[in-house]
PDB file of N, CA and C in Angstrom:
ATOM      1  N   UNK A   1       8.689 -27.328 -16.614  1.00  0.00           N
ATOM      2  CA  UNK A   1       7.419 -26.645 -16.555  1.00  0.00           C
ATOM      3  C   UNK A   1       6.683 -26.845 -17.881  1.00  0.00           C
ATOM      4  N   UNK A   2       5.635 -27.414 -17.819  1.00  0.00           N
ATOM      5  CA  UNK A   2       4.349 -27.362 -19.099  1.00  0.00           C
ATOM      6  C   UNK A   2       4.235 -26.159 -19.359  1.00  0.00           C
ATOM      7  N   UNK A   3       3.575 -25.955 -20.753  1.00  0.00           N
ATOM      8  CA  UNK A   3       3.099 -25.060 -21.203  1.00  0.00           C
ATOM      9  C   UNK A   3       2.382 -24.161 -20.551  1.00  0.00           C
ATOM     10  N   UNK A   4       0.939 -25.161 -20.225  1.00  0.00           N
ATOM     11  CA  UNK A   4      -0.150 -24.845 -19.036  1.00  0.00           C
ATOM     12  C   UNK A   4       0.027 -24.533 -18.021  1.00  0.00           C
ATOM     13  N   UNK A   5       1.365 -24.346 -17.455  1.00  0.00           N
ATOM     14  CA  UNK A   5       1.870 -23.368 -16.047  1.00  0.00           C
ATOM     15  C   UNK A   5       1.416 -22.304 -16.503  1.00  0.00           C
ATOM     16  N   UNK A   6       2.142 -21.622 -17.300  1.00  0.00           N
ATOM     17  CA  UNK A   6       2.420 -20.062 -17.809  1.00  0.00           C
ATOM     18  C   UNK A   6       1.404 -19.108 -18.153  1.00  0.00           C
ATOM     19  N   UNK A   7       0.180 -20.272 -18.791  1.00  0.00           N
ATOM     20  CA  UNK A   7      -1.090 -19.452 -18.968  1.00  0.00           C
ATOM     21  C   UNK A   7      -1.817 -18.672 -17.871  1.00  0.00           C
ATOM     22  N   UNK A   8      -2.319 -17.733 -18.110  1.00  0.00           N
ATOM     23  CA  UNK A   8      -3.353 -17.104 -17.116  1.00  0.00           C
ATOM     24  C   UNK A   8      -4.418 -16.955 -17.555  1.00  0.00           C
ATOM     25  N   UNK A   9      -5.902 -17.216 -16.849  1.00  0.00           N
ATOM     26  CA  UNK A   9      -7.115 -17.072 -17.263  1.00  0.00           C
ATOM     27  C   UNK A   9      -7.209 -16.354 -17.719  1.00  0.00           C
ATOM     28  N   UNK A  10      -8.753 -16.396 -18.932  1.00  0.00           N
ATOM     29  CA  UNK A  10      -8.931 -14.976 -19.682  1.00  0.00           C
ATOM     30  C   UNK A  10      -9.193 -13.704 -18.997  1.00  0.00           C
ATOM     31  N   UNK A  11     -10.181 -14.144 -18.096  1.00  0.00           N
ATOM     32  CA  UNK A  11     -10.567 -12.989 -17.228  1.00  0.00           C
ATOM     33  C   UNK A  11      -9.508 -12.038 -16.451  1.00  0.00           C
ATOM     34  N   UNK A  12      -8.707 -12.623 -16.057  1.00  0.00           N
ATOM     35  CA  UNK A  12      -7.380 -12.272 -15.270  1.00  0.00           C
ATOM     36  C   UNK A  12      -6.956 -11.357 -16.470  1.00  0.00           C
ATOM     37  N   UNK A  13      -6.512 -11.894 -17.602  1.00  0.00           N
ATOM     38  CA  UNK A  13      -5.899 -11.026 -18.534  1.00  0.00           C
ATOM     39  C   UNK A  13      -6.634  -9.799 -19.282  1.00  0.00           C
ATOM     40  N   UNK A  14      -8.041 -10.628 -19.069  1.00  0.00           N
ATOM     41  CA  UNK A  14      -8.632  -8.871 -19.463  1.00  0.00           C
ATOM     42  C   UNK A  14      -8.878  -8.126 -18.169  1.00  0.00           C
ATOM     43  N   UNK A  15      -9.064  -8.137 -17.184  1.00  0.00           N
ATOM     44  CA  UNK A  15      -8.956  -7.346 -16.102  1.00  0.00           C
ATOM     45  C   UNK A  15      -7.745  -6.525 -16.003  1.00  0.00           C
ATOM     46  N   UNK A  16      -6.993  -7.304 -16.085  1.00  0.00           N
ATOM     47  CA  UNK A  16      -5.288  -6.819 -16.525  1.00  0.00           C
ATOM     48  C   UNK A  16      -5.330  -5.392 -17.371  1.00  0.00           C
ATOM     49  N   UNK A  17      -5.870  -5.824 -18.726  1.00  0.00           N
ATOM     50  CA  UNK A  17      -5.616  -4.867 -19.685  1.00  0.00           C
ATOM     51  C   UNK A  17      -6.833  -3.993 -19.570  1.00  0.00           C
ATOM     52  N   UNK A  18      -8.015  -3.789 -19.271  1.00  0.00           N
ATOM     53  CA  UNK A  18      -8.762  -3.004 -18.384  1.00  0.00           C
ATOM     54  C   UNK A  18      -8.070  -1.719 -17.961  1.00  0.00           C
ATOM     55  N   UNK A  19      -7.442  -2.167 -16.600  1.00  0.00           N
ATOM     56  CA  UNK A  19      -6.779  -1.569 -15.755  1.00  0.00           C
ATOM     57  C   UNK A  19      -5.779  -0.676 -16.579  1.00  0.00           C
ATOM     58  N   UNK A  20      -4.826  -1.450 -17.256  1.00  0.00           N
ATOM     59  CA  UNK A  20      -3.617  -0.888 -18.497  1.00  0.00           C
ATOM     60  C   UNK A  20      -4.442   0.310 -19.047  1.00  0.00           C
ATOM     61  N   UNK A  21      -5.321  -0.229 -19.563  1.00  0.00           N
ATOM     62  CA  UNK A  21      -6.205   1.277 -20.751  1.00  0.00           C
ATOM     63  C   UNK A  21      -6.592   2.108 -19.607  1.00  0.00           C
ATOM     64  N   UNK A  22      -7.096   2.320 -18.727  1.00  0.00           N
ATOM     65  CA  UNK A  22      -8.102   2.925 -17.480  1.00  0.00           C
ATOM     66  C   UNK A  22      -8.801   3.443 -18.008  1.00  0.00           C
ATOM     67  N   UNK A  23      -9.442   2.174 -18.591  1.00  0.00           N
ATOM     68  CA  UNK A  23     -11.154   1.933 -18.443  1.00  0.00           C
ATOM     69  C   UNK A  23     -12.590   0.870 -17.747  1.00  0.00           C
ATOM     70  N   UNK A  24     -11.296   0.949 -16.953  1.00  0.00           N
ATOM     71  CA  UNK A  24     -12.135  -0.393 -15.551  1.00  0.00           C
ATOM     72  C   UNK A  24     -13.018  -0.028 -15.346  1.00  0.00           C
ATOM     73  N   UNK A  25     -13.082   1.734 -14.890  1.00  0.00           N
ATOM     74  CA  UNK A  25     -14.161   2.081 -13.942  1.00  0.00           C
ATOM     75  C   UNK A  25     -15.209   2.540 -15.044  1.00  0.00           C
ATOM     76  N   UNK A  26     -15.218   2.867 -16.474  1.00  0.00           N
ATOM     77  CA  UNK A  26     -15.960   3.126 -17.050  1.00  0.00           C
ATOM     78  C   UNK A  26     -16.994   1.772 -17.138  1.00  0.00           C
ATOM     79  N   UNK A  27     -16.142   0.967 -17.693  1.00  0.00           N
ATOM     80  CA  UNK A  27     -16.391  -0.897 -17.808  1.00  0.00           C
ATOM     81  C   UNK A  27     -17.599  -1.169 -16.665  1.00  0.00           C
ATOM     82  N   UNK A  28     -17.157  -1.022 -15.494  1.00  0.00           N
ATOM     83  CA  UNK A  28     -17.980  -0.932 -14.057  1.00  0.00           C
ATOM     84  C   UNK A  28     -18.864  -0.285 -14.172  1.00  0.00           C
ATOM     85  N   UNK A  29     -19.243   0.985 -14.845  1.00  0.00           N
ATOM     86  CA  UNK A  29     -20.269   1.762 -14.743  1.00  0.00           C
ATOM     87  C   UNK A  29     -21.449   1.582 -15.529  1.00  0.00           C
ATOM     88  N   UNK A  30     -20.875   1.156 -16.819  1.00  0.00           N
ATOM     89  CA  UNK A  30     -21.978   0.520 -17.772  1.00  0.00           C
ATOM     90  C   UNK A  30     -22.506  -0.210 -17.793  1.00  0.00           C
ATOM     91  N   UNK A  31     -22.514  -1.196 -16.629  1.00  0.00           N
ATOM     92  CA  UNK A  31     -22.976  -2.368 -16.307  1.00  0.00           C
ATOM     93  C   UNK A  31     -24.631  -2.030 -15.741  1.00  0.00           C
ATOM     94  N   UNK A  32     -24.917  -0.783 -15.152  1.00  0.00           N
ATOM     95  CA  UNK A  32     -26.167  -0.529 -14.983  1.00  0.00           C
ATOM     96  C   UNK A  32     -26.977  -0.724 -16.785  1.00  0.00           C
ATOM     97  N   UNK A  33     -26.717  -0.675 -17.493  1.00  0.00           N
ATOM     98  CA  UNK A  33     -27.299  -0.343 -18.585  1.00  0.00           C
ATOM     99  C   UNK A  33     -28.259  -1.935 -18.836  1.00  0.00           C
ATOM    100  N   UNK A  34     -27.465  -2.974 -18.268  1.00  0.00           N
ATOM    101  CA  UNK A  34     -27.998  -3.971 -18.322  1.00  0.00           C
ATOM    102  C   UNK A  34     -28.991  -4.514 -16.970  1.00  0.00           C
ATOM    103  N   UNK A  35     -28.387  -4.042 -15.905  1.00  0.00           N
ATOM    104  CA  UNK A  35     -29.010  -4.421 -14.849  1.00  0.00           C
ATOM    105  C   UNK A  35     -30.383  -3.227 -14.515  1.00  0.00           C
ATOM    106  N   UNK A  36     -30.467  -2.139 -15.389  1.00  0.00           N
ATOM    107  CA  UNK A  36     -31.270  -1.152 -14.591  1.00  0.00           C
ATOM    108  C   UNK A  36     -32.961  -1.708 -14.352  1.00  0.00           C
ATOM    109  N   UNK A  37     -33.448  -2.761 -15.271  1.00  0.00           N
ATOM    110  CA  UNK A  37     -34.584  -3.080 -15.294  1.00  0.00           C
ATOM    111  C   UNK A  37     -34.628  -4.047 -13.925  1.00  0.00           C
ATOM    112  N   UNK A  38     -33.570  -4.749 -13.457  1.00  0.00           N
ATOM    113  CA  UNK A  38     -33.587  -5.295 -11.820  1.00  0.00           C
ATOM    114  C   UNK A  38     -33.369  -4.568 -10.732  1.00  0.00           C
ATOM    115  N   UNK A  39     -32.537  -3.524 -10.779  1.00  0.00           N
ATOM    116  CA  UNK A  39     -32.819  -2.277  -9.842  1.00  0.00           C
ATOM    117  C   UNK A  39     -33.641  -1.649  -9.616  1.00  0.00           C
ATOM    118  N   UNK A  40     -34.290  -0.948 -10.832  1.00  0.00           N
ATOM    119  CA  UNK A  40     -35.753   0.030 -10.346  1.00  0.00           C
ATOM    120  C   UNK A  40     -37.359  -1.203 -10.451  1.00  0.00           C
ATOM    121  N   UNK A  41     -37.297  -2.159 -11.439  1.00  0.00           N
ATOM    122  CA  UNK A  41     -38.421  -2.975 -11.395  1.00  0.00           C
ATOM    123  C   UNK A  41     -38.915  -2.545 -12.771  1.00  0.00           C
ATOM    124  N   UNK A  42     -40.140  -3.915 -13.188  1.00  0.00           N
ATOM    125  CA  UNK A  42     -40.397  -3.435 -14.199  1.00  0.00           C
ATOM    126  C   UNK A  42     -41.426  -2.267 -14.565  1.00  0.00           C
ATOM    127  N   UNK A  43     -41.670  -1.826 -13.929  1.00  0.00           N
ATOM    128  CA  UNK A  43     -42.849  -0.593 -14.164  1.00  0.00           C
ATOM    129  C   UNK A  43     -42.061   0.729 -13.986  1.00  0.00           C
ATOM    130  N   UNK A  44     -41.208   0.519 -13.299  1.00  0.00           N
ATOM    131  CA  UNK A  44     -40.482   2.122 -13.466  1.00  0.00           C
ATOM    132  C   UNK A  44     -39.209   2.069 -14.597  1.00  0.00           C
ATOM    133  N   UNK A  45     -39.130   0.805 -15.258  1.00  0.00           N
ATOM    134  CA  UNK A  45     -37.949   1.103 -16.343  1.00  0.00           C
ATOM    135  C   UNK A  45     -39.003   1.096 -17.823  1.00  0.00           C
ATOM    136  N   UNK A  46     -40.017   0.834 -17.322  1.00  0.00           N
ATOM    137  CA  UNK A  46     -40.577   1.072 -19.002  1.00  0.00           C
ATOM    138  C   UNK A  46     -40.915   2.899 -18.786  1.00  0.00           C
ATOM    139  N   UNK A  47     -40.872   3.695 -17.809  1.00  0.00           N
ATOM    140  CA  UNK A  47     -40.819   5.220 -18.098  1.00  0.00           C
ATOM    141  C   UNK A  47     -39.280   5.830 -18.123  1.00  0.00           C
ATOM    142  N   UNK A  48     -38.616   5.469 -17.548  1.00  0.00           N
ATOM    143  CA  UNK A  48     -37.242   5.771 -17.376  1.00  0.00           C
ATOM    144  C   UNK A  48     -36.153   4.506 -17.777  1.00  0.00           C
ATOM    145  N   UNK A  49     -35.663   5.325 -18.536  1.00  0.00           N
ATOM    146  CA  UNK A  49     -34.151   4.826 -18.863  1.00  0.00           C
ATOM    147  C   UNK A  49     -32.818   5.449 -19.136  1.00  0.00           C
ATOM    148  N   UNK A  50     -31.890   4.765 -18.811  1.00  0.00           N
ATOM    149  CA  UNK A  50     -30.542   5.533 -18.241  1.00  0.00           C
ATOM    150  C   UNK A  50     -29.997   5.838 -19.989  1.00  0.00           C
ATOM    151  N   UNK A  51     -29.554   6.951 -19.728  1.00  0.00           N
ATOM    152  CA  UNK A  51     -29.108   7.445 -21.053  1.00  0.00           C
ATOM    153  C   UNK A  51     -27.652   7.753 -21.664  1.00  0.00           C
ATOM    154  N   UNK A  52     -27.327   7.785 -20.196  1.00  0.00           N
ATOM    155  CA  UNK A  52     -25.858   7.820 -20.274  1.00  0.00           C
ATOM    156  C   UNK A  52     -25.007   8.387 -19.156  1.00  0.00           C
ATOM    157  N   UNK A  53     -23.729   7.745 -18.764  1.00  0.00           N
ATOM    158  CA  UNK A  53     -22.749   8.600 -17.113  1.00  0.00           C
ATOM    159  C   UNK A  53     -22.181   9.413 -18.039  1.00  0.00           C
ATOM    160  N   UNK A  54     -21.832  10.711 -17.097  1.00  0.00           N
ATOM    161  CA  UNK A  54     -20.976  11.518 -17.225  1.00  0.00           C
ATOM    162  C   UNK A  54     -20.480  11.543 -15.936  1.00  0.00           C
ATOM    163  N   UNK A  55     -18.812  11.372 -15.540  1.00  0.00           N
ATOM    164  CA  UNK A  55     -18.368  11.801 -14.437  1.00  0.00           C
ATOM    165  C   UNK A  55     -18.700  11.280 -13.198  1.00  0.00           C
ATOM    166  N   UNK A  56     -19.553  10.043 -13.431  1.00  0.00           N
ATOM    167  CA  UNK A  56     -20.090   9.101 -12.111  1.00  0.00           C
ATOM    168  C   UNK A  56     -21.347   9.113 -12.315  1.00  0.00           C
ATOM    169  N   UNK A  57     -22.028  10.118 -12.829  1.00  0.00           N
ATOM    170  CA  UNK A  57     -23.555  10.866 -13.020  1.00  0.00           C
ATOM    171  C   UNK A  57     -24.338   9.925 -14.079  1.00  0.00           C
ATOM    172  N   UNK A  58     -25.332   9.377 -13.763  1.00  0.00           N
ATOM    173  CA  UNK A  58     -26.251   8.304 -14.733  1.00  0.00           C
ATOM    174  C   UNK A  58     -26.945   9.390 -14.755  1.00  0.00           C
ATOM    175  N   UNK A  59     -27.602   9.606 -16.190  1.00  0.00           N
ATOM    176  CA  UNK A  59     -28.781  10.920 -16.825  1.00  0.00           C
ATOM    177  C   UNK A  59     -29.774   9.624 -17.290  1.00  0.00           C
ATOM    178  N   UNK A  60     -30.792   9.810 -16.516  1.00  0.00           N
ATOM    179  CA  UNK A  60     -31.403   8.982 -16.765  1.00  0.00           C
ATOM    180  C   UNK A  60     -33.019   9.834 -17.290  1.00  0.00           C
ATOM    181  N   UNK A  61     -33.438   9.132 -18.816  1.00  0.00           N
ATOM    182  CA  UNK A  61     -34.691   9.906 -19.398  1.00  0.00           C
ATOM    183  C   UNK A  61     -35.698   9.860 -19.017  1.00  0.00           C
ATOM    184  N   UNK A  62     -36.562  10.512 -18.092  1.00  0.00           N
ATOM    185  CA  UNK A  62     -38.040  10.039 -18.010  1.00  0.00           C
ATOM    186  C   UNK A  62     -38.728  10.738 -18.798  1.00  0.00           C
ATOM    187  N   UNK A  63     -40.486   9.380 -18.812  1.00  0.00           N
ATOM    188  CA  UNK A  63     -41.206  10.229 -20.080  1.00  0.00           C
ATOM    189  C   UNK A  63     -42.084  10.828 -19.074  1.00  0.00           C
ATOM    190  N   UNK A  64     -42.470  11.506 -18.240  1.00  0.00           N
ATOM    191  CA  UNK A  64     -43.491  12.575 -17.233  1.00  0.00           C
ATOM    192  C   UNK A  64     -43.025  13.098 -16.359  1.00  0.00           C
ATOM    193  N   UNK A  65     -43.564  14.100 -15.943  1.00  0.00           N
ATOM    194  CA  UNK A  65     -43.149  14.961 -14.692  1.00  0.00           C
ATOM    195  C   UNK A  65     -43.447  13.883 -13.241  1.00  0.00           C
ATOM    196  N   UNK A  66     -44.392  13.331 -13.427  1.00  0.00           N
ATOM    197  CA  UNK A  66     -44.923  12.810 -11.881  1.00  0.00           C
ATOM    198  C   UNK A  66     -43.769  11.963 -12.293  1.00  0.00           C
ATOM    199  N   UNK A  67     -43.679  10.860 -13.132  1.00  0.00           N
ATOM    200  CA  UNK A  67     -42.694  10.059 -12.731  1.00  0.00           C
ATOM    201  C   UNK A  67     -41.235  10.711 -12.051  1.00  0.00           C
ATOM    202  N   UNK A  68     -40.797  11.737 -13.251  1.00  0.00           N
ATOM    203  CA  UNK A  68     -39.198  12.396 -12.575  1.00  0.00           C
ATOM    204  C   UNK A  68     -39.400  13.071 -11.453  1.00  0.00           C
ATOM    205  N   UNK A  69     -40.631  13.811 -10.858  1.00  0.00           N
ATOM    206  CA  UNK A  69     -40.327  13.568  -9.466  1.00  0.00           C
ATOM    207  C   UNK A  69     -40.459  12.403  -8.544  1.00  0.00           C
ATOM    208  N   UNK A  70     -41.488  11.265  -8.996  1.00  0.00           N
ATOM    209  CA  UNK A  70     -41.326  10.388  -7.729  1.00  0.00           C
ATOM    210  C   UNK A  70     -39.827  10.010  -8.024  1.00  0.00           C
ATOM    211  N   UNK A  71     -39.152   9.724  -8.887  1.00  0.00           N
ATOM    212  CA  UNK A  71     -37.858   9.225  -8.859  1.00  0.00           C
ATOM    213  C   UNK A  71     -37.090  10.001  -8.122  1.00  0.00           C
ATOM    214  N   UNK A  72     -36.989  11.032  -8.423  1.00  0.00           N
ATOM    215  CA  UNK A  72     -36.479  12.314  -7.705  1.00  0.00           C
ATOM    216  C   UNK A  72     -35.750  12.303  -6.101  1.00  0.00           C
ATOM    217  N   UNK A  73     -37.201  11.706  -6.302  1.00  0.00           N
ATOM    218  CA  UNK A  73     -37.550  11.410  -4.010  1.00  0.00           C
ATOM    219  C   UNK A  73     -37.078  10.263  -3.788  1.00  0.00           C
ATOM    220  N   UNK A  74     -36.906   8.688  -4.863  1.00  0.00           N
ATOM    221  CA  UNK A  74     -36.060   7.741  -4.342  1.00  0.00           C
ATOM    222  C   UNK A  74     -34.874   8.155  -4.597  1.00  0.00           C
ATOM    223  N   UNK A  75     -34.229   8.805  -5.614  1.00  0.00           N
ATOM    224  CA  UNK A  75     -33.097   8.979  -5.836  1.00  0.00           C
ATOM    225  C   UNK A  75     -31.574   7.806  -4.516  1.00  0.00           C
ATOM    226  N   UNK A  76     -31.627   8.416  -3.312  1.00  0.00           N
ATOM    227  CA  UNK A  76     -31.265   7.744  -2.539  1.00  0.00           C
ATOM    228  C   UNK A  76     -31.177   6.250  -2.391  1.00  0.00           C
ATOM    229  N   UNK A  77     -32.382   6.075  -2.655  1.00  0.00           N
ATOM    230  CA  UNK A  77     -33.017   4.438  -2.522  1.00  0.00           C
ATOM    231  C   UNK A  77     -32.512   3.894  -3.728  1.00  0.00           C
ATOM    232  N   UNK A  78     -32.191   4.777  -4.817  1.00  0.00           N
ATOM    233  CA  UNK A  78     -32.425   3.795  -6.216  1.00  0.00           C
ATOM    234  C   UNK A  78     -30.395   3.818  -6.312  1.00  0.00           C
ATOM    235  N   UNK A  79     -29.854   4.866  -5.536  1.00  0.00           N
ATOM    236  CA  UNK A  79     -28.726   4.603  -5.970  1.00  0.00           C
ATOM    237  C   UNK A  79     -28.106   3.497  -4.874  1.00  0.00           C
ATOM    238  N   UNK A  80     -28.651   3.408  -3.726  1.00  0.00           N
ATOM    239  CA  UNK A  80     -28.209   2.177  -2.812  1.00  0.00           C
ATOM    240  C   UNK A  80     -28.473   0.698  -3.700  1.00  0.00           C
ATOM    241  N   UNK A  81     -29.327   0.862  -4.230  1.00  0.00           N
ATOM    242  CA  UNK A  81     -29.839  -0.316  -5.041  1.00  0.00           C
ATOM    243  C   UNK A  81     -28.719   0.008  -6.195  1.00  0.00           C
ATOM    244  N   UNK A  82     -28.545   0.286  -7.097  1.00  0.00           N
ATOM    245  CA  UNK A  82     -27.223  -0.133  -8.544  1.00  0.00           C
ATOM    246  C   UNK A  82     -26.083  -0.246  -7.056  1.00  0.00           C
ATOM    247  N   UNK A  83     -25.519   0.448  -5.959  1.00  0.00           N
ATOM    248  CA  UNK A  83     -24.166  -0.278  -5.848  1.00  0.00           C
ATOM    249  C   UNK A  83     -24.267  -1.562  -5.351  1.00  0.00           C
ATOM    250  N   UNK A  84     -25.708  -2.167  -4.728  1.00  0.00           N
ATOM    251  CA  UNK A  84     -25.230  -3.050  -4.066  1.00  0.00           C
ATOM    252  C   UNK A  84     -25.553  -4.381  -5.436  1.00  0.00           C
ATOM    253  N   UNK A  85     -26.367  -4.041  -6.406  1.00  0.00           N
ATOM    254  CA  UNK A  85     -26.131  -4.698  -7.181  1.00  0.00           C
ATOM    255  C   UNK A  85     -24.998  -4.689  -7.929  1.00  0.00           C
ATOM    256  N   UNK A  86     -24.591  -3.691  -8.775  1.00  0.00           N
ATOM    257  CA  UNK A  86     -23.145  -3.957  -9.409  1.00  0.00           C
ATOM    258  C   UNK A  86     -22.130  -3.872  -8.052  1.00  0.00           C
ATOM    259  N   UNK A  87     -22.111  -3.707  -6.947  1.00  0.00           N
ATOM    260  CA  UNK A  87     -21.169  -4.240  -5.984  1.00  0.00           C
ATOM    261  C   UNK A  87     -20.016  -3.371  -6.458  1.00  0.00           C
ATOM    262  N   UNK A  88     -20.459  -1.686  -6.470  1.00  0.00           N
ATOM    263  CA  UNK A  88     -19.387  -0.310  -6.830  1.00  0.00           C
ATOM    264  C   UNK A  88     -20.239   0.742  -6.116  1.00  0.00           C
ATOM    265  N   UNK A  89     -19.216   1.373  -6.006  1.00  0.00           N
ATOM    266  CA  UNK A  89     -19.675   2.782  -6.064  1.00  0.00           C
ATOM    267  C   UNK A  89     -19.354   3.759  -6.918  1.00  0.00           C
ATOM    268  N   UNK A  90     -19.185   3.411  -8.043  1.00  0.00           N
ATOM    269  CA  UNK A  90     -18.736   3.892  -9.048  1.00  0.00           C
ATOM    270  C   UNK A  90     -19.503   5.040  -9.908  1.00  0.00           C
ATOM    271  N   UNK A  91     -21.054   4.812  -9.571  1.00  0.00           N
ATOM    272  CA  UNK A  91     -22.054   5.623 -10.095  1.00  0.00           C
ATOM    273  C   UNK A  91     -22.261   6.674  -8.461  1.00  0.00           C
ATOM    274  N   UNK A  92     -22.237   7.925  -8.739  1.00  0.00           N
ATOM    275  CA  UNK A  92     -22.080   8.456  -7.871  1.00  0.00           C
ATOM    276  C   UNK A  92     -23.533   9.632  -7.287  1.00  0.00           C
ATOM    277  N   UNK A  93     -23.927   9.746  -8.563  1.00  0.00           N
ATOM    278  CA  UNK A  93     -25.720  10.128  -8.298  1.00  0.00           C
ATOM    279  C   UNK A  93     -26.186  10.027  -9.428  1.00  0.00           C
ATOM    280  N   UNK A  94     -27.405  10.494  -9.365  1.00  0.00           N
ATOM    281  CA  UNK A  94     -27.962  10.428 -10.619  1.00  0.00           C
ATOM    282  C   UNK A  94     -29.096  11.550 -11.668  1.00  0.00           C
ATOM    283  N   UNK A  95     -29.161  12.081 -12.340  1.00  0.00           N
ATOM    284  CA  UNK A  95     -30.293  13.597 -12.416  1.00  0.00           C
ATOM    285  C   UNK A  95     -31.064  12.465 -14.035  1.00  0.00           C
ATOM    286  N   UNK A  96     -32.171  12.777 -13.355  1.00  0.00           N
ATOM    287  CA  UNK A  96     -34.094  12.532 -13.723  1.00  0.00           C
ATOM    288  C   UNK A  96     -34.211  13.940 -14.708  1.00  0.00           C
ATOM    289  N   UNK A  97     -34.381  13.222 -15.887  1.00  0.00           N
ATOM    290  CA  UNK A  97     -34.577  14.522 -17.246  1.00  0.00           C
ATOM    291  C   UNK A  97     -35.850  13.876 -17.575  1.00  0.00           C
TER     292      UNK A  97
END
């Protein structure tokens, strides 16, 4: 057997150790932080931005009332949109400050 049997991809091995720490699902969750400007679009991420999960929960900041309620009312819509983009359900709702 070569050397190059024995190796395992990087990814494999950090997924691996991910899992070891259990912080996969945190890992998974933060991934909105990058994608949120392709989920909501660009006109609703220059008023709102995600501030941080707690417990599945994205707190996401808006700067007006009209905006945090229209968000309010997609709420539904906007969380179908992060799972099917990050491809989780890991974010579990979300509260408009």
């Amino acid at each position: 057997m070569s050397k190059h049997e024995s190796y395992s991809p990087l990814g494999t091995v950090l997924d691996a150790l991910l899992r070891s720490l259990g912080i996969e699902k945190q890992i998974e969750q933060y991934k909105i932080f990058d994608a949120w400007n392709e989920v909501v679009g660009e006109q609703v991420a220059k008023v709102a931005k995600p501030e941080r999960i707690r417990n599945g929960t994205l707190i996401v900041s808006v700067n007006n009332a009209p905006w945090r309620a229209e968000l309010t009312f997609r709420k539904k819509e906007i969380l179908e949109k992060i799972r099917e983009t990050l491809n989780s359900n890991s974010i579990t709702d979300i509260i408009f400050r």
